[in-house]
Structures are given as structure tokens and as C-alpha cells.
Protein backbone atom coordinates (compact mmCIF):
# COMPACT_ATOMS: atom_id res chain seq x y z
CA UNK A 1 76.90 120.10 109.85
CA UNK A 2 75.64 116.58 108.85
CA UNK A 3 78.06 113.66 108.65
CA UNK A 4 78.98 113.60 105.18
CA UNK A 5 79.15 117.72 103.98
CA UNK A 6 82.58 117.69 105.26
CA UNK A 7 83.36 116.16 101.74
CA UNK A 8 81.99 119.16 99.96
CA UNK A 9 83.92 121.78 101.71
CA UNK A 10 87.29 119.26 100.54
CA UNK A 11 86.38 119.23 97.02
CA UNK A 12 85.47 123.52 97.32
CA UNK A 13 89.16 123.08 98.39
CA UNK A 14 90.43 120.90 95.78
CA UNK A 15 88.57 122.84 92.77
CA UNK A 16 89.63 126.73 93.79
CA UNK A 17 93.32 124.97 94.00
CA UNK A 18 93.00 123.71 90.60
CA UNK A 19 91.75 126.28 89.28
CA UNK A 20 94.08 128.93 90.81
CA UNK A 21 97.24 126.38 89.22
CA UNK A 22 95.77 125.57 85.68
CA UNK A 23 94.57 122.73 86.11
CA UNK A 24 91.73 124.22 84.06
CA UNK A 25 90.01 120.12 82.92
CA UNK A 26 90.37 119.13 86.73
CA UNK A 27 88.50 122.03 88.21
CA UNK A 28 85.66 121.62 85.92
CA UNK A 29 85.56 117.58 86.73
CA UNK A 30 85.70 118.76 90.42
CA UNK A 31 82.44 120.83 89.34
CA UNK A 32 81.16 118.06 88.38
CA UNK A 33 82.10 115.97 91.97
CA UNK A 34 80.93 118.43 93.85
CA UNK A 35 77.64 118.12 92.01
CA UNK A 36 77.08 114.40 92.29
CA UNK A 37 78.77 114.37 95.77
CA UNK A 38 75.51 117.13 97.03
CA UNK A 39 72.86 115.06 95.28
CA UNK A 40 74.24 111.87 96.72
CA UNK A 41 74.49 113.27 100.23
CA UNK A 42 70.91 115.01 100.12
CA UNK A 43 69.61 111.60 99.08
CA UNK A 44 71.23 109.69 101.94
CA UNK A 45 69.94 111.96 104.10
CA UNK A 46 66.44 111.68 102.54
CA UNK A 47 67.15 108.07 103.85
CA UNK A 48 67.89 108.57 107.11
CA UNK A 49 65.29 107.51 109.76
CA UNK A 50 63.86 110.68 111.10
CA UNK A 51 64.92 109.71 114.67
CA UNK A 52 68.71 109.37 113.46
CA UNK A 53 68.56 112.85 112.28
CA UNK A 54 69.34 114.42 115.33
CA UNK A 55 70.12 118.04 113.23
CA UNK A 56 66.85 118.59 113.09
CA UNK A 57 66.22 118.14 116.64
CA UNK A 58 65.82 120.86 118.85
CA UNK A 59 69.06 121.36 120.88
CA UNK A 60 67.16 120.55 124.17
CA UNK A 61 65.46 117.37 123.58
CA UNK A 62 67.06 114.34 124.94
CA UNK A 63 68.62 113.19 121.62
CA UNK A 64 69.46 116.49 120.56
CA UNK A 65 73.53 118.15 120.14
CA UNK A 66 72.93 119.49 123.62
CA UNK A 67 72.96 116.63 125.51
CA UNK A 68 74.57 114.28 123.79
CA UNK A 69 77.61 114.50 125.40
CA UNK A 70 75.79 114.43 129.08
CA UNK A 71 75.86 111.18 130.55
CA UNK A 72 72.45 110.55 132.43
């Protein structure tokens, strides 16, 4: 998972609560968060240096998830 979705998965959260208690307006404005929130995060990521981007590295190269807790 990139560094920012984390958000989205809080405001899935927040919405299915407000809309399981009635809070009918606030669910659909969440809706509307979690909309904005994905665009914004897609274009930071868009951003991003490619060499930052270490999810789309393969696990094995040196940058990659794999390794990066190995100390060389």
C-alpha cells in the first residue's frame, strides 16, 4: 500500500458508520472525501520521482520492500 491510501480505508470507515447511524448528509459528504481524497492521492503519486516509488519496484532490487530493512 502507498503512503497515503491508508486515508481512504479511514474515510470507507467513517462513511459505512454514518451511514449505518443516520447520519444520512455526512455519509454522502464522506462520498464526496473519499472522491477528492483518491484523485488527490493518484496525483501525488503521478508526482513522485520514479525512483521514490519503490511499489513499483520489483521486491528484489536493491531499493525494493525486500531489502529495505537489510542493512548492507
Amino acid at each position: 500500500m502507498a503512503q497515503n491510501d491508508w486515508i481512504l480505508d479511514v474515510l470507507t470507515d467513517l462513511r459505512s458508520f454514518a451511514g449505518a447511524n443516520g447520519l444520512q448528509r455526512l455519509a454522502r459528504e464522506l462520498d464526496l472525501t473519499l472522491t477528492v481524497a483518491a484523485a488527490d492521492i493518484a496525483r501525488a503519486r503521478s508526482e513522485e520521482p520514479r525512483a521514490d516509488r519503490t511499489e513499483d519496484l520489483p521486491p528484489d532490487h536493491p531499493t525494493g520492500r525486500a531489502i529495505a530493512g537489510k542493512s548492507h
